[in-house]
C-alpha atoms as a PDB file:
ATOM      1  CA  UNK A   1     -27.142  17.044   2.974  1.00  0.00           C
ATOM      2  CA  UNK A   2     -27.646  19.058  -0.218  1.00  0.00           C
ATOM      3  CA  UNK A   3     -23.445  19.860   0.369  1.00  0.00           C
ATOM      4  CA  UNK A   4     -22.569  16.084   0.964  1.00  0.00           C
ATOM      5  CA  UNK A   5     -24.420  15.082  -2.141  1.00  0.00           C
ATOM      6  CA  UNK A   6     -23.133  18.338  -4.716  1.00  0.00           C
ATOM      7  CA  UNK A   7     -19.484  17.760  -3.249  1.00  0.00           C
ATOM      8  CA  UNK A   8     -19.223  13.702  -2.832  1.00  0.00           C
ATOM      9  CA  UNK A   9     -22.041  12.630  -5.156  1.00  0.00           C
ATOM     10  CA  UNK A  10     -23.644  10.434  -1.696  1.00  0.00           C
ATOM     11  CA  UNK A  11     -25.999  11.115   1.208  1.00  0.00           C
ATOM     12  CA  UNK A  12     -24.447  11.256   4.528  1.00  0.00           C
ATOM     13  CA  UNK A  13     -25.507   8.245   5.646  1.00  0.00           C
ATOM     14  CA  UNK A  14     -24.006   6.319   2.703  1.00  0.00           C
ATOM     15  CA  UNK A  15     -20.705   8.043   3.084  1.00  0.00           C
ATOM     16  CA  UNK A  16     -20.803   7.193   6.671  1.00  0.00           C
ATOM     17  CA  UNK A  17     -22.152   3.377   6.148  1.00  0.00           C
ATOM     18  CA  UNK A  18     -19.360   3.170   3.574  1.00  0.00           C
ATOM     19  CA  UNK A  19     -16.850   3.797   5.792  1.00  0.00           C
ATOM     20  CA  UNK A  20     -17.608   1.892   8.409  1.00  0.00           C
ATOM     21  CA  UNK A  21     -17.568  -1.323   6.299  1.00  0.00           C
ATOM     22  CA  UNK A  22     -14.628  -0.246   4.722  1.00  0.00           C
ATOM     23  CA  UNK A  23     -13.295  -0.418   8.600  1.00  0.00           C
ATOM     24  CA  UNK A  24     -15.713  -3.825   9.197  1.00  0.00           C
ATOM     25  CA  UNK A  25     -13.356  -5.113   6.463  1.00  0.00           C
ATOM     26  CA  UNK A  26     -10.385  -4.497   8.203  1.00  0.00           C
ATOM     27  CA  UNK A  27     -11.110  -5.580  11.095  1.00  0.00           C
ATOM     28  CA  UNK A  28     -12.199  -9.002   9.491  1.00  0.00           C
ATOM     29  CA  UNK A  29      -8.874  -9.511   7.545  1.00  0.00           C
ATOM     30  CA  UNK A  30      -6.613  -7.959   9.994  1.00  0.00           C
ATOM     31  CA  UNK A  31      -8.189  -9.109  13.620  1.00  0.00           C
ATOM     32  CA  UNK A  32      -9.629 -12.359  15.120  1.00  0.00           C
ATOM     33  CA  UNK A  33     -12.162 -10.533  16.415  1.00  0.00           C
ATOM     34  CA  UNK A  34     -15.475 -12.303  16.501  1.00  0.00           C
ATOM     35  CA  UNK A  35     -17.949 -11.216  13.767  1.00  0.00           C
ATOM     36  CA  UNK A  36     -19.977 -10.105  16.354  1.00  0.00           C
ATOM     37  CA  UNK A  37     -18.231  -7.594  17.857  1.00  0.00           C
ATOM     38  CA  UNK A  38     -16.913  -6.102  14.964  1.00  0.00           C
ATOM     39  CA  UNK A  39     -19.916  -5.504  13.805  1.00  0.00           C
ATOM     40  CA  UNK A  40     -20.820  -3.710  17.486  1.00  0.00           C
ATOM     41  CA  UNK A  41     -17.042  -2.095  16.961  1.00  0.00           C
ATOM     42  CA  UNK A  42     -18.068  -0.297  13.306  1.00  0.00           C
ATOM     43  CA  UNK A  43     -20.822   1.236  14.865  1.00  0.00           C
ATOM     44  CA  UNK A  44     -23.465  -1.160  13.585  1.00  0.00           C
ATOM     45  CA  UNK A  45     -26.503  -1.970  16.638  1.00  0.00           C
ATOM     46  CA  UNK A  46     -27.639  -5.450  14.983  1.00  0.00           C
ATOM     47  CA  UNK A  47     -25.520  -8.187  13.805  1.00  0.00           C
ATOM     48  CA  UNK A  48     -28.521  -8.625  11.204  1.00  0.00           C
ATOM     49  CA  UNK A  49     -27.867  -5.023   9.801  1.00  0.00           C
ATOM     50  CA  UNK A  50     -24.120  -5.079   9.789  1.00  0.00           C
ATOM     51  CA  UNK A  51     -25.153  -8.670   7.618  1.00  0.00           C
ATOM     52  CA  UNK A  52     -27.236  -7.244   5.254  1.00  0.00           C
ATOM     53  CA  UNK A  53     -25.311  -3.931   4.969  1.00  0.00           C
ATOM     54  CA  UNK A  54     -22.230  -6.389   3.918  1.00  0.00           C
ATOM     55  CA  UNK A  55     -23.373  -8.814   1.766  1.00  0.00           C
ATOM     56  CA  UNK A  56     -25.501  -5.570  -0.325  1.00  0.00           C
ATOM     57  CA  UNK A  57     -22.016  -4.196  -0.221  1.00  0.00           C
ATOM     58  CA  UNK A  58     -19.484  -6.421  -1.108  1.00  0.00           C
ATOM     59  CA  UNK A  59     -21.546  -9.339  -2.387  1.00  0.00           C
ATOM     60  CA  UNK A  60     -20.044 -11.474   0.776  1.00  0.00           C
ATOM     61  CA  UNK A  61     -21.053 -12.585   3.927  1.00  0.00           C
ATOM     62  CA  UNK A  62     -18.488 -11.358   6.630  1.00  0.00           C
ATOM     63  CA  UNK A  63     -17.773 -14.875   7.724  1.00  0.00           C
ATOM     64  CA  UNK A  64     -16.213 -15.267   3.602  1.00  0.00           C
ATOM     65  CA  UNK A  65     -13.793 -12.170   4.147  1.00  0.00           C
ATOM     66  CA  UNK A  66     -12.129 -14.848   6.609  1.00  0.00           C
ATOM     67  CA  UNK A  67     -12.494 -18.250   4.778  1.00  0.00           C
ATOM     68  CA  UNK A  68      -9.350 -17.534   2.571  1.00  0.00           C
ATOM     69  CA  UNK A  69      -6.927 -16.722   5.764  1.00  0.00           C
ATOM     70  CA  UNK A  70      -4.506 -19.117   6.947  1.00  0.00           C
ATOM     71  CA  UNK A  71      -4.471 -20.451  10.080  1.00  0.00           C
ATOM     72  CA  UNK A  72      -3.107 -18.943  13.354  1.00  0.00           C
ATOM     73  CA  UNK A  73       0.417 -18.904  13.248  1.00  0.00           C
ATOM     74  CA  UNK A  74       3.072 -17.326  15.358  1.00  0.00           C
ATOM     75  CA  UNK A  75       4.563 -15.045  12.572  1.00  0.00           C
ATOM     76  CA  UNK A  76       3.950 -11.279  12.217  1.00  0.00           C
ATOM     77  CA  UNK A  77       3.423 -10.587   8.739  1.00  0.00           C
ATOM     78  CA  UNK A  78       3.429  -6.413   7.772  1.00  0.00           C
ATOM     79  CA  UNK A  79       1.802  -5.296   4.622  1.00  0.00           C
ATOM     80  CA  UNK A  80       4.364  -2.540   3.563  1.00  0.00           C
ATOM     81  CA  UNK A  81       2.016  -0.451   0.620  1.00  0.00           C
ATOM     82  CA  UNK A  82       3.963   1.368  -1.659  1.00  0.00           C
ATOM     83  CA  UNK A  83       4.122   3.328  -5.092  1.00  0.00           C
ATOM     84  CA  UNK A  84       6.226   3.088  -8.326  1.00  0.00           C
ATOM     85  CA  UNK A  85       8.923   4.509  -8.556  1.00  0.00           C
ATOM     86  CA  UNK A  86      10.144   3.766  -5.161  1.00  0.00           C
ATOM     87  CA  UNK A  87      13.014   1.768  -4.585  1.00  0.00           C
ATOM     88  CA  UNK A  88      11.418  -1.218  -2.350  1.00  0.00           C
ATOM     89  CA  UNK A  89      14.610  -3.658  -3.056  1.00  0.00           C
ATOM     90  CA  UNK A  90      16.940  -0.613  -0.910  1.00  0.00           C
ATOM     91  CA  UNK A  91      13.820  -0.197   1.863  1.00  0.00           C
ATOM     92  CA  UNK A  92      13.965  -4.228   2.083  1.00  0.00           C
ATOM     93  CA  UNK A  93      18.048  -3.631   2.798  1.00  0.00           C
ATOM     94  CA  UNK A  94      17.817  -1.100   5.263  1.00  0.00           C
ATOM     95  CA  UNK A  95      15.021  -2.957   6.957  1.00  0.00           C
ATOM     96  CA  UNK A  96      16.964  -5.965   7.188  1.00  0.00           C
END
């Protein structure tokens, strides 16, 4: 503990909470997974925890993470993340 705190600056337990709502928030933007099970899927036991742990977090319930999605659609849309200088017109090419 005294290592995770020197080294990261957090307790264990925060480092580990952190991640798995970094993950929760994934699976909320990315998935159409009920709230629900995400919550069981993160590692959280209690929907009322994985709640609480969210909205101290992010300052959002869960349920807003999905409010600003569109609707179901039957296009695949890929997130391609990238970093200056890299020449995304050429990838775009190639990939087409």
């Amino acid at each position: 503990r005294r290592l995770f705190v020197e080294r990261l600056g957090a307790a264990p337990l925060a480092v580990l909470t952190t991640r798995r709502l970094l993950f929760a928030k994934q699976l909320l933007s990315e998935t159409r997974l009920p709230i629900t099970e995400v919550a069981l899927a993160v590692g959280f036991g209690s929907l009322r925890r994985f709640n609480t742990a969210f909205r101290d977090a992010y300052d959002l319930a869960p349920s807003q993470v999905r409010k600003g999605q569109a609707a179901a659609s039957p296009v695949l849309v890929l997130r391609l993340a990238y970093r200056p200088p890299y020449d995304f017109a050429a990838q775009l090419d190639f990939l087409r």
